[in-house]
Protein backbone atom coordinates (compact mmCIF):
# COMPACT_ATOMS: atom_id res chain seq x y z
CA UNK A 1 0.00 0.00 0.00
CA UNK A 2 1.59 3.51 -0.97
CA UNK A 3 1.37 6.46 1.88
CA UNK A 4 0.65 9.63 1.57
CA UNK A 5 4.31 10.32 2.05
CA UNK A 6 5.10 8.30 -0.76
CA UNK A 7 2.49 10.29 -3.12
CA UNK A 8 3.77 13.51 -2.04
CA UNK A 9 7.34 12.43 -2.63
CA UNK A 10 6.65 11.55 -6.12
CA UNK A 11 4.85 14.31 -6.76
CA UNK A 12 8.26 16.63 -5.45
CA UNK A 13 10.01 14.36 -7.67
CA UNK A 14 7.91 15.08 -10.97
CA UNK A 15 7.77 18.70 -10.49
CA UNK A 16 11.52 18.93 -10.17
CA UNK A 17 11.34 16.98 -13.81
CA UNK A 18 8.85 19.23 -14.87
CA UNK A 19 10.77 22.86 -13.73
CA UNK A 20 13.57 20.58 -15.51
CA UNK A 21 11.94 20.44 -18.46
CA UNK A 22 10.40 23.52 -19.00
CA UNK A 23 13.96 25.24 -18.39
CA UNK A 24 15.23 23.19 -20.90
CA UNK A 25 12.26 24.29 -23.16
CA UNK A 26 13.18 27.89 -22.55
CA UNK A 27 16.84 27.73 -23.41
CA UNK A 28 15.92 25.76 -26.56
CA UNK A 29 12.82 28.53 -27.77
CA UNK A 30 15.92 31.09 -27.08
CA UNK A 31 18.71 29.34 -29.24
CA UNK A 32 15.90 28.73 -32.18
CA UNK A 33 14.35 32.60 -31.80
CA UNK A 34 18.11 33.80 -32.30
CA UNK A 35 18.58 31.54 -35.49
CA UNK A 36 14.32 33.02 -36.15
CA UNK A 37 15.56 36.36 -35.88
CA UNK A 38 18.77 36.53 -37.86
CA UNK A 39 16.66 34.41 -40.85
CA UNK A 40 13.97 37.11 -41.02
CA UNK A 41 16.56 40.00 -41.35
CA UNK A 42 18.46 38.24 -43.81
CA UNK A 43 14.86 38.74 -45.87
CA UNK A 44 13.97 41.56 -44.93
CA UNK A 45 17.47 43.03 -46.17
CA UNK A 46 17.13 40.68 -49.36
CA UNK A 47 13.62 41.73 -50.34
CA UNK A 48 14.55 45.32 -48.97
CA UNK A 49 11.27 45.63 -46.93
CA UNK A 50 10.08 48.17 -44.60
CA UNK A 51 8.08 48.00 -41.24
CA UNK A 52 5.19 49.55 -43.14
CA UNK A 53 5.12 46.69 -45.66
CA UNK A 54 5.41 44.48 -42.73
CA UNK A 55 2.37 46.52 -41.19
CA UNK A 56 4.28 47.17 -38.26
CA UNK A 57 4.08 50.50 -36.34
CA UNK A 58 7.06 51.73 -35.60
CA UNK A 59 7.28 52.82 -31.52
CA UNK A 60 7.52 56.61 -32.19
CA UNK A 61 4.20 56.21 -34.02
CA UNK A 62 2.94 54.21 -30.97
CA UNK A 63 0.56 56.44 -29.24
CA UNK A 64 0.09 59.05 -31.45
CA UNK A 65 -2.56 60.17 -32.75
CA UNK A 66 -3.12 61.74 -36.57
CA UNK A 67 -3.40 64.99 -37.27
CA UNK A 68 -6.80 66.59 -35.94
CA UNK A 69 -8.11 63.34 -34.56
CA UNK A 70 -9.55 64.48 -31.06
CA UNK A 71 -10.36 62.45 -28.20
CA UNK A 72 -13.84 60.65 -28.02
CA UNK A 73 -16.38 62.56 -26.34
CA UNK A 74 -17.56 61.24 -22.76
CA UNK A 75 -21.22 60.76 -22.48
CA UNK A 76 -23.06 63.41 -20.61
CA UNK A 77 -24.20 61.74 -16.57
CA UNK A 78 -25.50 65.10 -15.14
CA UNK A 79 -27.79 67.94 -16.33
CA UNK A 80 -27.18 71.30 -14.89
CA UNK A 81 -30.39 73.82 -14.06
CA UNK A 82 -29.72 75.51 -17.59
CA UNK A 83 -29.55 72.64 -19.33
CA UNK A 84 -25.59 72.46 -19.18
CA UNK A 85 -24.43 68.89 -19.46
CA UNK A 86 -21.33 67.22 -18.01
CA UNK A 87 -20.09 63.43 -18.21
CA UNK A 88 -18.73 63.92 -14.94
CA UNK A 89 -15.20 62.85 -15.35
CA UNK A 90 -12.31 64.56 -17.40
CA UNK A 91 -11.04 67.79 -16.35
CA UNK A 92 -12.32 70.54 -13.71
CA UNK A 93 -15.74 70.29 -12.75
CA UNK A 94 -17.71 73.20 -14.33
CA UNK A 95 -18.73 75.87 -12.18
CA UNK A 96 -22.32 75.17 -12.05
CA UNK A 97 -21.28 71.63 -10.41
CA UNK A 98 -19.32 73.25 -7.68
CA UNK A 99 -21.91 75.94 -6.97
CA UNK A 100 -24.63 72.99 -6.67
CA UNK A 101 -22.10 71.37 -4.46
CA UNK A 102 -20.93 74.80 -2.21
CA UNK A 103 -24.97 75.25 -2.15
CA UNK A 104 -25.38 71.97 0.19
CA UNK A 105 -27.14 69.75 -3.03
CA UNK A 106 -25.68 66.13 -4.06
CA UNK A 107 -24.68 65.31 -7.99
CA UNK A 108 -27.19 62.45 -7.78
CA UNK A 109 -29.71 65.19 -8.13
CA UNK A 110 -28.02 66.14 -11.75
CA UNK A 111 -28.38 62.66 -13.09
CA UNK A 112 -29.30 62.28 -15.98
């Protein structure tokens, strides 16, 4: 009959294996990505290709946005006593907020 020692001690045993293994995995993916990396550029330079044929952004384009795009309006949450709307988020709040607020009322009662 096998104890629980005995279960948990093969079980330490196969996960030593197993971190064994998958070290061996990553040193092996690493050797082959090198030999992967060095085979593309020798195309690329051979075919003379560009990131854009690649459609690959390049990191200085990362994040930026074209000329005259603007950011995406915010849905209005709150509706001032005028009718002045306010998604209740990005920037300062607008003074009619902050007067409701100085004037002892809650934003719950601007909801929209």
């Amino acid at each position: 009959m096998t104890s629980l020692a005995d279960i948990n001690s093969q079980i330490q045993k196969h996960d030593e294996q197993i971190a064994q293994l998958r070290k061996q995995a990553e040193e092996l993916r690493n050797k082959e990505r090198g030999a992967v990396i060095e085979e593309v550029r020798q195309k690329i330079a051979e075919y003379g290709l560009s990131a854009a044929d690649l459609k690959l952004s390049t990191r200085a384009a990362v994040g930026k946005r074209s000329a005259g795009a603007s950011p995406a309006k915010a849905a209005a949450k709150y509706r001032g006593p005028n009718g002045e709307n306010w998604s209740g988020g990005r920037g300062r709040k607008p003074r009619w907020v902050t007067e409701a607020l100085a004037a002892g009322k809650s934003l719950s009662e601007f909801e929209i």
